[in-house]
C-alpha atoms as a PDB file:
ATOM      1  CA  UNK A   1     179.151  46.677 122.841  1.00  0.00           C
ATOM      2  CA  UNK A   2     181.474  48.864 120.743  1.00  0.00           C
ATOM      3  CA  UNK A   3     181.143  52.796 121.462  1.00  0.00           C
ATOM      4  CA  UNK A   4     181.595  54.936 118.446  1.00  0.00           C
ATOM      5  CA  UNK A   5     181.856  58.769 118.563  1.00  0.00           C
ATOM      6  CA  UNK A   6     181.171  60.905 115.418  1.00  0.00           C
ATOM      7  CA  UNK A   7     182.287  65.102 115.610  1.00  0.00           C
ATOM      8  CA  UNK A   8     181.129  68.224 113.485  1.00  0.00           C
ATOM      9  CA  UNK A   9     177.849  66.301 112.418  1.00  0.00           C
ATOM     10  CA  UNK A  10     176.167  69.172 110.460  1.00  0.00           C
ATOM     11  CA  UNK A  11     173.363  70.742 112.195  1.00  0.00           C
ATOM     12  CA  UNK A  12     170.925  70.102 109.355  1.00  0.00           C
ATOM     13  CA  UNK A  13     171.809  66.320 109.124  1.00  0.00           C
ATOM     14  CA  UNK A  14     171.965  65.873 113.351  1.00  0.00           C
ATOM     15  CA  UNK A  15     167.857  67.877 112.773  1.00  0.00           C
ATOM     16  CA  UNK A  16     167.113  65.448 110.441  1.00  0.00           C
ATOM     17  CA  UNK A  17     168.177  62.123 112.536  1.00  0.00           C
ATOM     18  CA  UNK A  18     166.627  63.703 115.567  1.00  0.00           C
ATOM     19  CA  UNK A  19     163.222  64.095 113.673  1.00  0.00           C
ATOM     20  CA  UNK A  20     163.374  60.688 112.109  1.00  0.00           C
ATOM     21  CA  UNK A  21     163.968  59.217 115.734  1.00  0.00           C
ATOM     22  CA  UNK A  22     161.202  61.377 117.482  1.00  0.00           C
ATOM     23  CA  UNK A  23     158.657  59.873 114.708  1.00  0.00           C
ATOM     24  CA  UNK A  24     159.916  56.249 114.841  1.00  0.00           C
ATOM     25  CA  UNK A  25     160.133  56.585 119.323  1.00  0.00           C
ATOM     26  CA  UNK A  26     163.108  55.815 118.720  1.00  0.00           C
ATOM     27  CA  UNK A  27     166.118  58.105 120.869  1.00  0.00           C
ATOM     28  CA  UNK A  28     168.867  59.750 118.689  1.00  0.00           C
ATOM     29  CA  UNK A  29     171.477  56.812 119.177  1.00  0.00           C
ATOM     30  CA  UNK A  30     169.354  54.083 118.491  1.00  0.00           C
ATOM     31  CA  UNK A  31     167.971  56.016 115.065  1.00  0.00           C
ATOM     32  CA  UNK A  32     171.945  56.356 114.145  1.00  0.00           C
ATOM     33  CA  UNK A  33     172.073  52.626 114.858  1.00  0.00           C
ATOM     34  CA  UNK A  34     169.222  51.535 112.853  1.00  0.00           C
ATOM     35  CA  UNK A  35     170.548  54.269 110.035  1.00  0.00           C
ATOM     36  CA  UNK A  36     173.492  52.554 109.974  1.00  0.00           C
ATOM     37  CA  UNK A  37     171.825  49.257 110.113  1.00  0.00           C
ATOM     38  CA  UNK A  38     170.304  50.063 106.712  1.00  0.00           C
ATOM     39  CA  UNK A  39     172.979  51.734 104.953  1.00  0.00           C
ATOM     40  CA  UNK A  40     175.436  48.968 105.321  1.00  0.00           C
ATOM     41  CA  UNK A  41     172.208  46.253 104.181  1.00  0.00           C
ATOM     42  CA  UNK A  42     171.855  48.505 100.951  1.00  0.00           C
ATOM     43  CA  UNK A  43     175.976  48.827 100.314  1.00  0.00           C
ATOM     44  CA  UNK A  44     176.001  45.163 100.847  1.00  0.00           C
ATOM     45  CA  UNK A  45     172.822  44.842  98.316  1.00  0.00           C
ATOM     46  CA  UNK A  46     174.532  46.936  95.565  1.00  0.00           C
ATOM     47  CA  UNK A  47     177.457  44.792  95.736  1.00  0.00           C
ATOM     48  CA  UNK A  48     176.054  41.847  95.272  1.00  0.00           C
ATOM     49  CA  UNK A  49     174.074  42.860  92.601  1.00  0.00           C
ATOM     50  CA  UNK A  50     177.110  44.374  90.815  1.00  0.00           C
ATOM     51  CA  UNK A  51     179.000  41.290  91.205  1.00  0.00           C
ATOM     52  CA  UNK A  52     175.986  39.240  89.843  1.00  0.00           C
ATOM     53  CA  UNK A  53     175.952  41.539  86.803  1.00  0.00           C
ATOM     54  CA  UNK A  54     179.337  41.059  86.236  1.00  0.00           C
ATOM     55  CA  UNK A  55     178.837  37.025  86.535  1.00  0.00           C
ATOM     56  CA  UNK A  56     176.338  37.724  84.340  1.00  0.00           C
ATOM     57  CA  UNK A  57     178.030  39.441  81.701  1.00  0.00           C
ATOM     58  CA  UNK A  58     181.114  37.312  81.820  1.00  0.00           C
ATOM     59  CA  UNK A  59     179.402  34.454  80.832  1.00  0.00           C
ATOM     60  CA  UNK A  60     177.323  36.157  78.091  1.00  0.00           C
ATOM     61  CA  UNK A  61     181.083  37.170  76.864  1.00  0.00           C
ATOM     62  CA  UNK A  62     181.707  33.392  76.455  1.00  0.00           C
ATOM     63  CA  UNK A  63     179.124  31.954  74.762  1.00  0.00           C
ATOM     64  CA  UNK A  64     179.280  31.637  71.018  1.00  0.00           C
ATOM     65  CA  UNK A  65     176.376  30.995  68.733  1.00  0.00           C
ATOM     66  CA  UNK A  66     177.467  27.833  66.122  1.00  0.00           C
ATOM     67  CA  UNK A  67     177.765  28.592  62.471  1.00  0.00           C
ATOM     68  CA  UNK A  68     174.729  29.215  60.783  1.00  0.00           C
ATOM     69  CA  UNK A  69     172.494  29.849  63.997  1.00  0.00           C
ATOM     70  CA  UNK A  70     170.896  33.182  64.197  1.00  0.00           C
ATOM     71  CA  UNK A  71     170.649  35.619  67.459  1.00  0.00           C
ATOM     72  CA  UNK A  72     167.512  35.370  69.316  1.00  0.00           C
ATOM     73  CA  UNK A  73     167.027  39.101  68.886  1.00  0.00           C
ATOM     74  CA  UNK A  74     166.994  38.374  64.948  1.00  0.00           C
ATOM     75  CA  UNK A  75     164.541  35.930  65.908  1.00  0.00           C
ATOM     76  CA  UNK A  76     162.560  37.422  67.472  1.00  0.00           C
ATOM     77  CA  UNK A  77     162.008  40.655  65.147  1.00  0.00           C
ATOM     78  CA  UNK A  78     161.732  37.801  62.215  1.00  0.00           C
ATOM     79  CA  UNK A  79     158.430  36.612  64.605  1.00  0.00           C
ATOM     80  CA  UNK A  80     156.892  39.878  65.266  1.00  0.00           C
ATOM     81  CA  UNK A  81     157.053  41.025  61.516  1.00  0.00           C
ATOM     82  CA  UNK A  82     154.764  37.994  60.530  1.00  0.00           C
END
């Protein structure tokens, strides 16, 4: 297993990890672990949902409604105001 060292932690962030890990039993490495842990799933998360959105919006770039054919927006606001 890889060891990783981290300096000049501030003392209000290292009080903060301790606490989490004394309320999960947890000691202060594995807490940093688990933070970790999380904070990659979540950056990982966010990407993927950015690059969805992007999909997303690339595709909704290409499509083109034939002549004559009205946006479902118009529609829908034509539906409501009966």
């Amino acid at each position: 297993m890889a060891i990783l060292h981290v300096r000049n932690v501030p003392e209000k962030l290292y009080e903060r990890i301790r606490k989490l890990a004394e309320e999960e039993d947890r000691s202060v490495t594995a807490e940093v672990i688990q933070l970790l842990s999380q904070g990659l799933q979540a950056h990982s998360a966010r990407r993927d949902a950015a690059a969805a959105i992007e999909r997303i919006r690339s595709r909704s770039r290409k499509v083109v409604l034939p002549r004559g054919w009205k946006d479902s927006a118009e529609l829908l606001r034509e539906d409501r105001s009966r």
